[in-house]
N, C-alpha and C. Protein backbone atom coordinates (compact mmCIF):
# COMPACT_ATOMS: atom_id res chain seq x y z
N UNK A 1 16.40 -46.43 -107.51
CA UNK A 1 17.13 -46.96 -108.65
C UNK A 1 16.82 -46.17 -109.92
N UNK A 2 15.27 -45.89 -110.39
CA UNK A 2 15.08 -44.47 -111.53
C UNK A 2 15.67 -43.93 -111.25
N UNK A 3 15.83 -43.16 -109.96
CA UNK A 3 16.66 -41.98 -110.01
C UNK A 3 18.16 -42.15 -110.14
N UNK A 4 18.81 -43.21 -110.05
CA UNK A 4 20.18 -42.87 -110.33
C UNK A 4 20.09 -43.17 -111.86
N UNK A 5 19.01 -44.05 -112.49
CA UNK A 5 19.74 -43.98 -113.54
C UNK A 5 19.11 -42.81 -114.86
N UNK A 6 18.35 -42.13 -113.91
CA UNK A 6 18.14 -40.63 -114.74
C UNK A 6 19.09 -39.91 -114.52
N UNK A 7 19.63 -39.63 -113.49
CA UNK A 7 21.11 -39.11 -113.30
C UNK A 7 22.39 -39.42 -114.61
N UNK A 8 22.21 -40.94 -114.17
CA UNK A 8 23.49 -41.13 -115.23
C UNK A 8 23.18 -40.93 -116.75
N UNK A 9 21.73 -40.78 -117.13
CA UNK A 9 21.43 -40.62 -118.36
C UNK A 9 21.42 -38.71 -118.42
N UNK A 10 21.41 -38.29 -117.35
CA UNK A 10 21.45 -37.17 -118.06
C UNK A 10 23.08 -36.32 -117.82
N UNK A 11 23.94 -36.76 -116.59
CA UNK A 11 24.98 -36.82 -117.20
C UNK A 11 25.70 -37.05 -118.35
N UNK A 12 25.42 -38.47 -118.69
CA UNK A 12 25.86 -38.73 -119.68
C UNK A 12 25.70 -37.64 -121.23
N UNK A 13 24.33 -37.42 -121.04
CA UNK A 13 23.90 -36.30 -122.57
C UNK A 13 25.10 -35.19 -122.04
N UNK A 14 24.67 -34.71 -121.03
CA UNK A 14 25.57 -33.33 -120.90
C UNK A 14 26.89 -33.15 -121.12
N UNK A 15 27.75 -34.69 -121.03
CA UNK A 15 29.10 -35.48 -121.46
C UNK A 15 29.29 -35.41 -122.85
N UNK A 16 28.24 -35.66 -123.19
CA UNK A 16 28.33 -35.96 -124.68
C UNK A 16 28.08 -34.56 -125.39
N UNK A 17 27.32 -34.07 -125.31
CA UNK A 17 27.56 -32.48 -125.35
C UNK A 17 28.57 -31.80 -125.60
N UNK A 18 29.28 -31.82 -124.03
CA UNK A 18 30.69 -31.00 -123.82
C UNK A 18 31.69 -31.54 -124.72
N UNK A 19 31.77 -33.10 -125.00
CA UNK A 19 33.16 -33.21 -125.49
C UNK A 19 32.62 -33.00 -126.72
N UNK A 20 31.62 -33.28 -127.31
CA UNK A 20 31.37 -32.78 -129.07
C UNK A 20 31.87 -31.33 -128.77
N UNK A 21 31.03 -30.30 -128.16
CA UNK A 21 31.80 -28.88 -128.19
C UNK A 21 33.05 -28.54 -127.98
N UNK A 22 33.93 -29.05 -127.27
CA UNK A 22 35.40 -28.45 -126.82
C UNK A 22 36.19 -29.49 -128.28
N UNK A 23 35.58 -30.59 -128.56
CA UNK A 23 36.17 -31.08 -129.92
C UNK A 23 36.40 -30.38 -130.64
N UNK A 24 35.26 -30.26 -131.10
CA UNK A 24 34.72 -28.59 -132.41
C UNK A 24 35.46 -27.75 -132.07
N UNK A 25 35.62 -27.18 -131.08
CA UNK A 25 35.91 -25.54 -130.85
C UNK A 25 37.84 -25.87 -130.92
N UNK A 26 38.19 -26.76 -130.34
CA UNK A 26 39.75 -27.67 -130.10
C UNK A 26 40.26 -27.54 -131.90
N UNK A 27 39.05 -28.53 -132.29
CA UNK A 27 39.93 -28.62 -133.58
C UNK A 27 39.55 -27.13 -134.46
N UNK A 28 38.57 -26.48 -134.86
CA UNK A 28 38.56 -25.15 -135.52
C UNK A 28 39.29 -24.32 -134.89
N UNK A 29 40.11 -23.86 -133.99
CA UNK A 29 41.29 -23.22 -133.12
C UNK A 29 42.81 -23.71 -133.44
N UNK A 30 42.87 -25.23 -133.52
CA UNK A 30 44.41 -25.98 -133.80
C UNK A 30 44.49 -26.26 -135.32
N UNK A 31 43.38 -26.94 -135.86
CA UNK A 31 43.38 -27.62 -136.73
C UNK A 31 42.95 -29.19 -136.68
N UNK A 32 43.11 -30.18 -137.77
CA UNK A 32 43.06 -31.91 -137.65
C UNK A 32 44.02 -32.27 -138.21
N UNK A 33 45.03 -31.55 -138.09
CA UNK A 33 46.83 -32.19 -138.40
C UNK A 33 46.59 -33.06 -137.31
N UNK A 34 46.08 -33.23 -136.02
CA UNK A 34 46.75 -33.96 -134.84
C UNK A 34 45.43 -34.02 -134.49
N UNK A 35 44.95 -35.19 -133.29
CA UNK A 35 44.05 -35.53 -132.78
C UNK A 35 43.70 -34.71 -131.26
N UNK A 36 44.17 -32.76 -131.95
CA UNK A 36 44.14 -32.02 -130.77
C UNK A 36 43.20 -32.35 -129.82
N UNK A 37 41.38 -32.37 -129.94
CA UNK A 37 40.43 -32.24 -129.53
C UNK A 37 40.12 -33.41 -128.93
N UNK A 38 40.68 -34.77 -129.02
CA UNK A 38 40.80 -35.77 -128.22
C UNK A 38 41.87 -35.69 -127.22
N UNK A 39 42.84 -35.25 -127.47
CA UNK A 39 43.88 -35.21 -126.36
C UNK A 39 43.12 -33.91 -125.39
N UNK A 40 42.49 -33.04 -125.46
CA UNK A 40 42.23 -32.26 -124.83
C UNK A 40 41.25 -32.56 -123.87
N UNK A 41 40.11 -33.22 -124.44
CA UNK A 41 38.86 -34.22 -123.70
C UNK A 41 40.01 -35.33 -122.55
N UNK A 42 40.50 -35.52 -123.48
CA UNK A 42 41.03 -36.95 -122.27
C UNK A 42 41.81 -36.02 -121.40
N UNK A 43 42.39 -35.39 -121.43
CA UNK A 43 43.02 -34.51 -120.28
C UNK A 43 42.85 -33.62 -119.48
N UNK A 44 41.62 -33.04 -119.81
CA UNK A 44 40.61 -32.15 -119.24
C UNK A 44 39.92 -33.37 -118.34
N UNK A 45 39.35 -34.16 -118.89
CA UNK A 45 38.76 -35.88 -118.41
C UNK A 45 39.21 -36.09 -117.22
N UNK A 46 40.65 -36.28 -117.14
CA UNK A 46 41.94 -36.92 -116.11
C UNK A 46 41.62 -36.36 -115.21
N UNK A 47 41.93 -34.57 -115.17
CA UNK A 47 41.71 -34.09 -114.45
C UNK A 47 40.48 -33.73 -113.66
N UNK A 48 39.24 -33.68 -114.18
CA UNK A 48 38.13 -33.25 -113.77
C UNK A 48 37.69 -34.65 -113.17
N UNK A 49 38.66 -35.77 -112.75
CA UNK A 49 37.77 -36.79 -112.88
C UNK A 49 38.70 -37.27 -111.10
N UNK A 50 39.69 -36.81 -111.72
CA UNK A 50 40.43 -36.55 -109.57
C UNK A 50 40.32 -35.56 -109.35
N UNK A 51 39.71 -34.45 -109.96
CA UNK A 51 39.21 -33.06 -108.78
C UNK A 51 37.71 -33.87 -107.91
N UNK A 52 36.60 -34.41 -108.90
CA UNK A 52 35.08 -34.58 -108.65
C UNK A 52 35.87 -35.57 -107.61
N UNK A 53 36.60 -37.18 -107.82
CA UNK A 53 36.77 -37.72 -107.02
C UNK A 53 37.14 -37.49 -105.81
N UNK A 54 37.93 -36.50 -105.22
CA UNK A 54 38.72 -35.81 -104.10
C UNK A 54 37.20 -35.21 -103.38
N UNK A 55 36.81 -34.37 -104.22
CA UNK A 55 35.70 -33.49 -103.70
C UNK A 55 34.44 -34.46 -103.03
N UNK A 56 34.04 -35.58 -103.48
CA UNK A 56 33.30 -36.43 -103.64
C UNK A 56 33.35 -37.63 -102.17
N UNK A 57 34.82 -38.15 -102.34
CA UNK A 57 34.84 -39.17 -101.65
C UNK A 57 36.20 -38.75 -100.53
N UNK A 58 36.90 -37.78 -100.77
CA UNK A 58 37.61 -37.09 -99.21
C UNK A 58 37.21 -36.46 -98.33
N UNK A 59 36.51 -35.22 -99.41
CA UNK A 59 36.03 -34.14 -98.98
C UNK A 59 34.58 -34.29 -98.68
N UNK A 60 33.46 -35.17 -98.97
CA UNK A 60 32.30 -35.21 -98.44
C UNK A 60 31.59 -34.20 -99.04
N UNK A 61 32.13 -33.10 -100.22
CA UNK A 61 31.41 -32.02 -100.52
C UNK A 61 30.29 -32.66 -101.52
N UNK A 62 30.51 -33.63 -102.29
CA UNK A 62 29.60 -33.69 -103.59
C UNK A 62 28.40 -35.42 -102.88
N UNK A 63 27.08 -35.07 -103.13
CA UNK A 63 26.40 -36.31 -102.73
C UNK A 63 26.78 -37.22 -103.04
N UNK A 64 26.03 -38.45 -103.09
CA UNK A 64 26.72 -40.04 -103.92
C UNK A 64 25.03 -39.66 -104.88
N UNK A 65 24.18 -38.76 -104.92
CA UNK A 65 23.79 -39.02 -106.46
C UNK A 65 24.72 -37.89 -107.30
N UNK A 66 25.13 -36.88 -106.61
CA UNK A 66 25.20 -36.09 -107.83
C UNK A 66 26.95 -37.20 -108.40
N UNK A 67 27.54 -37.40 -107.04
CA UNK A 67 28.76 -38.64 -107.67
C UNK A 67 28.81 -38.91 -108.70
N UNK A 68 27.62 -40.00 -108.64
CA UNK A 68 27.16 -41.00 -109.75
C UNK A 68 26.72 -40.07 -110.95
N UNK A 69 26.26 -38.57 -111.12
CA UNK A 69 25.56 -38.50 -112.35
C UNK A 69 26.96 -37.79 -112.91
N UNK A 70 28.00 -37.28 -112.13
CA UNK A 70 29.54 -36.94 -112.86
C UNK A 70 30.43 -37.88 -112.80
N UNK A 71 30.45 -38.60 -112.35
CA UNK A 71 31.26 -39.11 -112.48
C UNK A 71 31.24 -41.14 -113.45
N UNK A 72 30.02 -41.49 -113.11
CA UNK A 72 29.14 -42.22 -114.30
C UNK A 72 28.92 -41.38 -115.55
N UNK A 73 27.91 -41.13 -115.33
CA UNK A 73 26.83 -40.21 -116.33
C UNK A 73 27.94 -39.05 -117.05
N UNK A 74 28.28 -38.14 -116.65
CA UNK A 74 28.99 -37.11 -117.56
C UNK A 74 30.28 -37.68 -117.64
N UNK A 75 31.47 -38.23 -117.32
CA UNK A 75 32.80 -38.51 -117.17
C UNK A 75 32.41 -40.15 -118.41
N UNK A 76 32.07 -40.76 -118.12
CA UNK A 76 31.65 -41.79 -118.86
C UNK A 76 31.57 -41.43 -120.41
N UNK A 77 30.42 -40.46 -120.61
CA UNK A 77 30.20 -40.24 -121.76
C UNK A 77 31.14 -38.73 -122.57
N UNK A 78 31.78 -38.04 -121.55
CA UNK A 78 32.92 -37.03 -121.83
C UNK A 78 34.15 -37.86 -122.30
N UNK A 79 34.73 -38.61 -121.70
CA UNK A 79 35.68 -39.20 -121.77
C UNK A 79 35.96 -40.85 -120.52
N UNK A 80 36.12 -42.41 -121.43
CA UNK A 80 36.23 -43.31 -120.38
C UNK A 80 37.91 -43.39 -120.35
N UNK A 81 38.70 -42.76 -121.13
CA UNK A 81 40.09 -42.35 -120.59
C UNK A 81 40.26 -42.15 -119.48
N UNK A 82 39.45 -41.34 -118.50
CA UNK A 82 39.89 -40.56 -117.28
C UNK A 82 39.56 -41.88 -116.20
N UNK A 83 38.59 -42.72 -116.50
CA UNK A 83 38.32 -43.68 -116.27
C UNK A 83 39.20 -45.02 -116.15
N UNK A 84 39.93 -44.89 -116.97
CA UNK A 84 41.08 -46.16 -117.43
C UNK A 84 41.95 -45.13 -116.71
N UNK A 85 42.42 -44.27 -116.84
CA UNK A 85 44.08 -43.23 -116.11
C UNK A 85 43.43 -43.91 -114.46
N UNK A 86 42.36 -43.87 -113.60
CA UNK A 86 42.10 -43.76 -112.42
C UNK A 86 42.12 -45.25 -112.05
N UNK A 87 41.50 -46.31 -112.58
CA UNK A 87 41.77 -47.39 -112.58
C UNK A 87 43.30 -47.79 -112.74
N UNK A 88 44.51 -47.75 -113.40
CA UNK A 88 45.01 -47.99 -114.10
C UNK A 88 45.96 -46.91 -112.17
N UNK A 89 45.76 -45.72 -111.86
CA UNK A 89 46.33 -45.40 -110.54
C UNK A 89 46.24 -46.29 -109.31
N UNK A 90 45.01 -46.76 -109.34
CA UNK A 90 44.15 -48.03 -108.16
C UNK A 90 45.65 -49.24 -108.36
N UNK A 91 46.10 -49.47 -109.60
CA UNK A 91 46.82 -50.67 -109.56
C UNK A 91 48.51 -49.93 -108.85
N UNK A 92 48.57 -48.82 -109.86
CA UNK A 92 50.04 -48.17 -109.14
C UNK A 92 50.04 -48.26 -107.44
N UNK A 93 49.05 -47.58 -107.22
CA UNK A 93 48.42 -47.26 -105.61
C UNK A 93 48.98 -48.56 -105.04
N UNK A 94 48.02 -49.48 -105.42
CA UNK A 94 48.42 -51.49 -104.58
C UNK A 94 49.87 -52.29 -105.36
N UNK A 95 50.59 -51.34 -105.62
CA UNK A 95 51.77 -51.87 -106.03
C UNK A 95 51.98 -53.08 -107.15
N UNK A 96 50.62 -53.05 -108.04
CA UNK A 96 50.30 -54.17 -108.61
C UNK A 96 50.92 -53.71 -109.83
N UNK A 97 51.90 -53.83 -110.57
CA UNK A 97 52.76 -53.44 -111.70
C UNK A 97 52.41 -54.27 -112.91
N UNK A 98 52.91 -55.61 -112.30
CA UNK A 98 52.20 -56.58 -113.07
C UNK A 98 50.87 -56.62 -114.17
N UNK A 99 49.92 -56.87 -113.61
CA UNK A 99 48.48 -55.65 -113.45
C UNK A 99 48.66 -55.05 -114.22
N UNK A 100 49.25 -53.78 -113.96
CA UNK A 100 49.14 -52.58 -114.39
C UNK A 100 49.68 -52.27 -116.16
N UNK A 101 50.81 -53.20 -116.07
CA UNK A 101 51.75 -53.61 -117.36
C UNK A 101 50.55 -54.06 -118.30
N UNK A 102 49.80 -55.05 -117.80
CA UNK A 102 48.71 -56.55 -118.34
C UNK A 102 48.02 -55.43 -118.95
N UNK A 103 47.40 -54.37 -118.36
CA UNK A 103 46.07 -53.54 -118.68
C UNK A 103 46.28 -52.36 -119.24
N UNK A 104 47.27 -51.51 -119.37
CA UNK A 104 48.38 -50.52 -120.40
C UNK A 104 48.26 -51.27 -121.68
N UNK A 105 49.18 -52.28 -121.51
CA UNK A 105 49.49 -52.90 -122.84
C UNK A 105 47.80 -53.59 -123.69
N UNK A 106 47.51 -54.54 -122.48
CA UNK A 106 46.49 -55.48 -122.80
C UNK A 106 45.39 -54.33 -123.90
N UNK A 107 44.87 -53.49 -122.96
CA UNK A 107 43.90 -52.83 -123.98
C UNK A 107 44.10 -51.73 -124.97
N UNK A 108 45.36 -51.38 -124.91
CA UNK A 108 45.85 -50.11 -126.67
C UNK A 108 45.78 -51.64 -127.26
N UNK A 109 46.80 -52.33 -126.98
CA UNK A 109 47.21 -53.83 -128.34
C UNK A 109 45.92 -53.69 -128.83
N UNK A 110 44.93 -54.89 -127.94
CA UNK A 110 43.94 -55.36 -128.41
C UNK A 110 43.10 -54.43 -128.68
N UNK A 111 42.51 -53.27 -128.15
CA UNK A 111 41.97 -52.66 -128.78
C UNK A 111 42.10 -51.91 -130.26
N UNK A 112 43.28 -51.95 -130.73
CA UNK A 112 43.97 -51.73 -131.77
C UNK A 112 43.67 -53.08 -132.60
N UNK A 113 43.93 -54.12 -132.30
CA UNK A 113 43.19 -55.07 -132.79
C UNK A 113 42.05 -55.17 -133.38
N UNK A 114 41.19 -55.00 -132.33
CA UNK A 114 39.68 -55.29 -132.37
C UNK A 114 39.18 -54.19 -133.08
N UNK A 115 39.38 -52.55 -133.64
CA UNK A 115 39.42 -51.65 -134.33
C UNK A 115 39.38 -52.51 -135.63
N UNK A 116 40.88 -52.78 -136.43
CA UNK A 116 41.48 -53.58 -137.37
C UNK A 116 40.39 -54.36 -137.59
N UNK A 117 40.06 -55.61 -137.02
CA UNK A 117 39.07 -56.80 -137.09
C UNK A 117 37.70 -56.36 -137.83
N UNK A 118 37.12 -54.82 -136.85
CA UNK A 118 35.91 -54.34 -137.09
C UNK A 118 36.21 -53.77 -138.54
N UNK A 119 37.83 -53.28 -138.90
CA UNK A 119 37.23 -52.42 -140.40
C UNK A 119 37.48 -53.65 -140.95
N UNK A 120 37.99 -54.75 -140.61
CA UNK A 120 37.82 -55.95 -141.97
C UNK A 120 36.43 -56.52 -141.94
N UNK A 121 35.84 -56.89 -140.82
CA UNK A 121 34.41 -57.48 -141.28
C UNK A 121 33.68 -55.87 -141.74
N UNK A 122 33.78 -54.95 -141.62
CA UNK A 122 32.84 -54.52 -142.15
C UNK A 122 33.19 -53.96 -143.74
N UNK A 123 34.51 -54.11 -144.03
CA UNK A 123 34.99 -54.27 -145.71
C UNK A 123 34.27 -56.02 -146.15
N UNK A 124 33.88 -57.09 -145.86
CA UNK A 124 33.31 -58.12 -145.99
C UNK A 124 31.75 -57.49 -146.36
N UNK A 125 31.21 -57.05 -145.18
CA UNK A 125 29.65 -57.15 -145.53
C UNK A 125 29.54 -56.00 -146.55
């Protein structure tokens, strides 16, 4: 159990790492007219996150620790977009639309919400 969750902790740094760098390097290359360097993380994310999965759990090539330290640990802390896109396939996959509608919508709204909420209490304190 240490060991997976030194894994996911050091994934995670190395996550956090990469997307601060390809941010930086994204936006000093495009500019911050547009939220280039996030769209790039989350899509780089998407993808690197059904290559590891394929490789991982079809293909038998990647262990279930190193799994867990990319696909927890670095994918987690790179981007939980790629995370929500793969979940969010699991429902397309089981034909669950419904679902799928509920959890699209459910978390931009509310999370857009709950954003809003946080800059008003913290214009309060």
């Amino acid at each position: 159990m240490v060991q997976k969750i030194l894994m996911v902790a050091l994934g995670g740094a190395l996550g956090t790492l990469c997307r601060y760098g390809l941010c930086t390097g994204v936006h000093a290359l495009l500019g911050r007219n547009f939220p280039w360097g996030t769209a790039t993380v989350n899509l780089l994310g998407c993808f690197m996150f059904g290559l590891i999965w394929v490789m991982a759990e079809e293909k038998n090539m990647i262990s279930e620790s190193l799994r867990i330290m990319l696909l927890v640990g670095f994918m987690g802390a790179f981007t939980t977009f790629s995370t929500f896109i793969f979940e969010n396939s699991g429902l397309i996959h089981h034909g669950e639309w419904i679902r799928l509608m509920a959890n699209l919508a459910g978390q931009n709204l509310l999370g857009f919400m709950a954003l809003y909420l946080g800059y008003s209490l913290g214009r309060l304190l």
